[in-house]
Protein backbone atom coordinates (compact mmCIF):
# COMPACT_ATOMS: atom_id res chain seq x y z
CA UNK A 1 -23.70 32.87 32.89
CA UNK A 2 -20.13 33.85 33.00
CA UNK A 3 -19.44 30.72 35.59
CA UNK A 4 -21.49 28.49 33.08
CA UNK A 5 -18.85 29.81 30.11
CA UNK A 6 -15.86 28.50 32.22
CA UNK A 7 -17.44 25.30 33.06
CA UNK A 8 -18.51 24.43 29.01
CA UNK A 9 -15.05 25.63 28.54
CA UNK A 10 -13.25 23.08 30.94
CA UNK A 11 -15.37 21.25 29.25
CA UNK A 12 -14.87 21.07 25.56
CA UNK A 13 -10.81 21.20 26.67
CA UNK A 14 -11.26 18.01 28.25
CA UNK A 15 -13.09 16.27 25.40
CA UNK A 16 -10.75 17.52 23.00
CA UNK A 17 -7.64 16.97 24.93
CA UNK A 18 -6.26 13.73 23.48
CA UNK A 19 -2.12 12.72 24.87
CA UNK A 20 0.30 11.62 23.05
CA UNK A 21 1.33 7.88 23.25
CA UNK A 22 3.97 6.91 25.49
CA UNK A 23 7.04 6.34 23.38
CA UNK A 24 9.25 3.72 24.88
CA UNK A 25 12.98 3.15 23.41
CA UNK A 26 14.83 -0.44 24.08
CA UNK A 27 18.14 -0.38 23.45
CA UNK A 28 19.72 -3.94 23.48
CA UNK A 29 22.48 -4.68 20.28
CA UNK A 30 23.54 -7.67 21.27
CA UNK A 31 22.98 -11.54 19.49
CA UNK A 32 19.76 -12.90 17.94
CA UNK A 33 18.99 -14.74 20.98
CA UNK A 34 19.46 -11.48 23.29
CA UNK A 35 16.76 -10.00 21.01
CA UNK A 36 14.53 -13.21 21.61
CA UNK A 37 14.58 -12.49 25.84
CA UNK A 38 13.25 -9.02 25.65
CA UNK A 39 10.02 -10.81 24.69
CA UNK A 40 8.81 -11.10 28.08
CA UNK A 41 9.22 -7.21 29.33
CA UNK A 42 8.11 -5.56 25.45
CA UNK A 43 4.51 -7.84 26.30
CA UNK A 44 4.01 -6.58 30.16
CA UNK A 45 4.99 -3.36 28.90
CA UNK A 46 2.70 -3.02 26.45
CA UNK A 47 -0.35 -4.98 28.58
CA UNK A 48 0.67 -1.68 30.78
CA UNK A 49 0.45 0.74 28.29
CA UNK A 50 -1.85 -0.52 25.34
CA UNK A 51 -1.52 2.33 23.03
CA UNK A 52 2.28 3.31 23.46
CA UNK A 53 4.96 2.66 20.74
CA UNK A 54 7.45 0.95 21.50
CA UNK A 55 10.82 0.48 19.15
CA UNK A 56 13.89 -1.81 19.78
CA UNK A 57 17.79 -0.55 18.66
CA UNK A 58 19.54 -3.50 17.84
CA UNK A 59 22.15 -5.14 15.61
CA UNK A 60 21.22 -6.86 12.32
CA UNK A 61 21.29 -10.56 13.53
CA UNK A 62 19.00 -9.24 15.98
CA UNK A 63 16.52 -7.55 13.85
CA UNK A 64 14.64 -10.40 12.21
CA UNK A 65 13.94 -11.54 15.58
CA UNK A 66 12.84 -7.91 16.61
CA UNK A 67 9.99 -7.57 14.27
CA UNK A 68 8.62 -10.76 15.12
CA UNK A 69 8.25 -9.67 18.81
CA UNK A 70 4.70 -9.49 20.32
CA UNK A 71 3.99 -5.85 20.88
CA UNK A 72 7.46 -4.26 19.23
CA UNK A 73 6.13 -1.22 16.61
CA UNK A 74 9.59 -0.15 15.47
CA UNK A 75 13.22 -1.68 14.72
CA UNK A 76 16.28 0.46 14.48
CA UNK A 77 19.04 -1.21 13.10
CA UNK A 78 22.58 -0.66 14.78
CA UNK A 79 24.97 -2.18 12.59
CA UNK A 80 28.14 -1.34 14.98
CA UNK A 81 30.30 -3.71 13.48
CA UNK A 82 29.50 -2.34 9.52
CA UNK A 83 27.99 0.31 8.08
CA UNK A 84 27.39 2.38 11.38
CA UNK A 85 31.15 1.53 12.78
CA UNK A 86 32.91 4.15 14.57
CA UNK A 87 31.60 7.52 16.01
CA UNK A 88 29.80 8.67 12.59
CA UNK A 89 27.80 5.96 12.89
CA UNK A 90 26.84 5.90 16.30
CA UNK A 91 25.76 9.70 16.14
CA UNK A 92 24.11 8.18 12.59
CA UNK A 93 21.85 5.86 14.65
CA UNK A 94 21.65 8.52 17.63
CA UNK A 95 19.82 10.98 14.84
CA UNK A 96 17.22 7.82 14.12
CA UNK A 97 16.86 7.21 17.87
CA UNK A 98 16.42 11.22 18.34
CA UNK A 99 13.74 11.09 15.88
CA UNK A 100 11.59 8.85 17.44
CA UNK A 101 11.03 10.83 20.37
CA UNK A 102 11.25 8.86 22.95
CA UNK A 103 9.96 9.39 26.51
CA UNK A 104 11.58 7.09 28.51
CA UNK A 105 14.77 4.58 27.15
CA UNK A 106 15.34 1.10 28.56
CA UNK A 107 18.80 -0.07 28.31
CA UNK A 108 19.26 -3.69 29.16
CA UNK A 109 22.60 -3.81 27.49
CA UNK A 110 25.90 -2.81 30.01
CA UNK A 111 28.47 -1.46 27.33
CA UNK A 112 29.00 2.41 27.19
CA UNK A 113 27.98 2.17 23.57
CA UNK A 114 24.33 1.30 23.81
CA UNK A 115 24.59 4.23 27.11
CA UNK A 116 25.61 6.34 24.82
CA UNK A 117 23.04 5.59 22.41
CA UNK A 118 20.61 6.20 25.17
CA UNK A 119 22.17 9.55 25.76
CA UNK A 120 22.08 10.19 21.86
CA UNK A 121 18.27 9.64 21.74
CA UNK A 122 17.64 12.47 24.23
CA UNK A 123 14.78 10.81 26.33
CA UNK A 124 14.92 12.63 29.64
CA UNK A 125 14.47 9.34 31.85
CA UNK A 126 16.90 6.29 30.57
CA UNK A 127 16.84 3.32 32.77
CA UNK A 128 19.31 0.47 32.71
CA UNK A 129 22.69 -0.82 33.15
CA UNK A 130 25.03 1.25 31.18
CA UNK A 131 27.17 4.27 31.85
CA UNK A 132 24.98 7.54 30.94
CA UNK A 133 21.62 6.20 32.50
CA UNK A 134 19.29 8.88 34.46
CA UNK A 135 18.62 5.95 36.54
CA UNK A 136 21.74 2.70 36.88
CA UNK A 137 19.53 -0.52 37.50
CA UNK A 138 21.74 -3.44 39.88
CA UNK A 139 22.97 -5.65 37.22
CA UNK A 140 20.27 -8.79 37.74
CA UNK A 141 21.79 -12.34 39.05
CA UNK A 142 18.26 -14.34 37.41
CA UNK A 143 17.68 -15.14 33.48
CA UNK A 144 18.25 -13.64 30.59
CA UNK A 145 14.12 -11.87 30.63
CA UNK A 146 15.10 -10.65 33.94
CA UNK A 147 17.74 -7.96 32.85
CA UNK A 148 14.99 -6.22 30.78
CA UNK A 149 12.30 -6.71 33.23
CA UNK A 150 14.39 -4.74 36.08
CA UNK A 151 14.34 -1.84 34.19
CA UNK A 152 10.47 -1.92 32.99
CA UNK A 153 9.75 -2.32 36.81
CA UNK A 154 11.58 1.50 37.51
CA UNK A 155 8.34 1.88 35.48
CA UNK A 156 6.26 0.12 37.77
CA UNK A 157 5.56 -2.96 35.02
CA UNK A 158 5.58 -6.18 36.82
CA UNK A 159 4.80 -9.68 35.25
CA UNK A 160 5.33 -13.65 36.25
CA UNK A 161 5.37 -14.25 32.76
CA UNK A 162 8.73 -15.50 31.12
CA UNK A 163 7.97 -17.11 28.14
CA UNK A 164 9.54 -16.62 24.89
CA UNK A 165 7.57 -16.66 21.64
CA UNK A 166 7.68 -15.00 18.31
CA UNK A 167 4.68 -14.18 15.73
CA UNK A 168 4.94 -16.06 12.50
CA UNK A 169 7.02 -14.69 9.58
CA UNK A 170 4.25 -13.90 6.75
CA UNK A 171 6.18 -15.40 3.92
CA UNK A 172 7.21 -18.34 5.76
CA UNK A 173 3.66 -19.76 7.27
CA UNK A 174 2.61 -22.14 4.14
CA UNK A 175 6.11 -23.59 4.73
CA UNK A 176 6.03 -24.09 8.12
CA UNK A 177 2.32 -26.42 7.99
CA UNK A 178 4.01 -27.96 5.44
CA UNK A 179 7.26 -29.46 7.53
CA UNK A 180 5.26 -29.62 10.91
CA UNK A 181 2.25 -31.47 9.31
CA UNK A 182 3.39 -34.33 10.61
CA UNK A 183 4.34 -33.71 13.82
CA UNK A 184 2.36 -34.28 17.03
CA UNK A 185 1.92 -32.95 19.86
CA UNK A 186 3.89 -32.20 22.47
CA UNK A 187 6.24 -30.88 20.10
CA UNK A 188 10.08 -29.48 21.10
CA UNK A 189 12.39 -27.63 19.37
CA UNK A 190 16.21 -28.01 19.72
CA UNK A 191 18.50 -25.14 18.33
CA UNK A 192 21.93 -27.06 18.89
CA UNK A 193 24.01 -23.97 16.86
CA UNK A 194 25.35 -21.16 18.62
CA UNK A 195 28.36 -18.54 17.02
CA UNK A 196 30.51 -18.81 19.96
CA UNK A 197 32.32 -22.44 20.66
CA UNK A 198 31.56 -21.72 24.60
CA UNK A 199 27.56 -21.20 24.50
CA UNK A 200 27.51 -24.92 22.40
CA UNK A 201 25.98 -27.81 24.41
CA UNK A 202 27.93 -30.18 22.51
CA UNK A 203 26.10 -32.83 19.51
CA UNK A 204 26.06 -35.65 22.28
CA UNK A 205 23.80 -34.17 24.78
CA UNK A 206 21.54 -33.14 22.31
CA UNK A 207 21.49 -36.40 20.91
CA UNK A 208 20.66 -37.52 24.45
CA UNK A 209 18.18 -35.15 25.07
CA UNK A 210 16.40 -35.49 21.91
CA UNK A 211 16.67 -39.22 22.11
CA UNK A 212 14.75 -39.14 25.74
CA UNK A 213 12.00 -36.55 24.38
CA UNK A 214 11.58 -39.30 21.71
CA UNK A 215 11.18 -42.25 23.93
CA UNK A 216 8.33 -40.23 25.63
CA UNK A 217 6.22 -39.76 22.80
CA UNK A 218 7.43 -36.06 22.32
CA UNK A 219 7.92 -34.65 18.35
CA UNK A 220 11.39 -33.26 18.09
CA UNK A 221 12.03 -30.51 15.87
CA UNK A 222 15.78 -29.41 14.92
CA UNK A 223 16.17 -25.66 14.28
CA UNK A 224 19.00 -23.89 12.20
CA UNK A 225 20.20 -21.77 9.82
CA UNK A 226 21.42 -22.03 6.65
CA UNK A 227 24.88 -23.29 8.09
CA UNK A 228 23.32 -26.51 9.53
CA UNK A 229 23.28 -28.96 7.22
CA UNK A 230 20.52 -31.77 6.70
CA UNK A 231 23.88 -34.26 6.77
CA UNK A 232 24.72 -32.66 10.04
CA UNK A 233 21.48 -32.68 11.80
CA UNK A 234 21.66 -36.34 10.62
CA UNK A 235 24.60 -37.04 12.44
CA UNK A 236 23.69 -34.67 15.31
CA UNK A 237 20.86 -37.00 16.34
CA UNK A 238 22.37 -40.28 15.19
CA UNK A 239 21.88 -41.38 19.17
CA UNK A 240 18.29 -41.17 19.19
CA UNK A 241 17.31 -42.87 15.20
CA UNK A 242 16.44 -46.13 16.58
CA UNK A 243 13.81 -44.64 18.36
CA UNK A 244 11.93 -42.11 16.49
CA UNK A 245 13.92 -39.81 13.96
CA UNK A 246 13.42 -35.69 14.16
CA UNK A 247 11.89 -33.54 11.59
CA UNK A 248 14.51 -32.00 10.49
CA UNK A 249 13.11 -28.02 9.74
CA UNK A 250 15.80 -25.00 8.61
CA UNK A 251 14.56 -21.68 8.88
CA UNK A 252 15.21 -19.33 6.94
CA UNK A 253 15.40 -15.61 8.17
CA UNK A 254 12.54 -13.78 7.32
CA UNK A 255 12.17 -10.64 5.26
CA UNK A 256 12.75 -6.87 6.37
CA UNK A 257 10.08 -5.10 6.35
CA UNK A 258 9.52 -1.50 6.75
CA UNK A 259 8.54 -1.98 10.81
């Protein structure tokens, strides 16, 4: 009888037993489109670990972007250049970061802020680039997904899967039918905008390009914000008008929500 207690014991422990969800911390406060290429490793992480939360630490641009990643739970916003400037903010944001508990941080971001950050959160394995890491990850020579995806493999995550995509904003999906009604299929979008002068293709090879897409039978779609124009889209594709003009589309960002 006694032996039979033990063993219902072991028993009922095991049934009632229930861990706690892997909490995984990405810390990455760099541009919008830096937020856009940790799409790739936030997917394979989660296809690894289906019921862990997972929250992102980046900048404001890159928020929007943040929520709308596949598999992202949380976004913690590091305004480092605003309200969170300076050391009070960073042990602000550290305090946030701290009280998400993380198990394990990923720091694809090499500046000995966001190690910091890492350090600030107090997850006892931090994996990445930056000064302050548990575990410094070689700095990657491939594309932009691959800086994230070296540090989810310390975890043993691996994926051939690099593309980028983003779930719909909510307010923004009647809109969206409504300019790409008409378009067919294949269907490209350009983004010819960038902040910095030096990451700018230049107006005349995306006129080129989209003028070439065009002659194929592709739909082109031109992307922007609310600094790009409709008169300088116009002029941005004047090469390729005789041939089939864009649909000209600008996005707006999409609302914060309480993700």
């Amino acid at each position: 009888m006694p032996s039979e207690s033990r063993h219902l014991s072991r028993r009922l422990s095991v049934l009632w037993y229930r861990p706690r969800a892997v909490r995984i911390l990405i810390i990455h406060p760099g541009f919008l489109g830096d937020a856009l290429f940790l799409g790739p490793a936030i997917r394979a992480l989660k296809l690894q670990w289906p019921s862990s939360r997972i929250a992102l630490c980046l900048t404001p641009r890159g928020a929007p972007v943040g929520r709308l990643l596949p598999g992202a739970d949380q976004v913690i916003v590091y305004d480092k250049r605003g309200a969170d400037r300076g050391p009070l903010g960073l042990l602000r944001i550290g305090r946030s970061l701290r009280a998400f508990q993380p198990d394990v941080a990923l720091i694809s971001h090499r500046s000995l802020r966001s190690g910091l950050l890492g350090w600030l959160s107090r997850a006892s394995r931090r994996i990445g680039y930056a000064p302050l890491c548990t575990e410094r990850v070689p700095f990657p020579a491939g594309t932009f997904p691959d800086r994230l995806l070296n540090c989810a493999a310390r975890l043993g995550v691996a994926t051939d899967d690099r593309g980028l995509g983003l779930l719909p904003p909510e307010d923004q999906v009647a809109y969206l039918e409504a300019a790409l009604g008409g378009a067919g299929s294949p269907l490209v979008a350009l983004v010819p905008g960038a902040e910095h002068a030096t990451k700018r293709w230049g107006a005349s090879h995306f006129g080129q390009l989209a003028g070439r897409l065009a002659r194929r039978g592709v739909s082109v779609v031109l992307l922007g914000g609310p600094a790009a124009s409709a008169q300088r889209g116009s002029a941005l594709f004047s090469p390729m008008l005789a041939h089939s003009a864009p649909i000209q589309c600008r996005l707006r960002s999409p609302r914060r929500s309480g993700r």
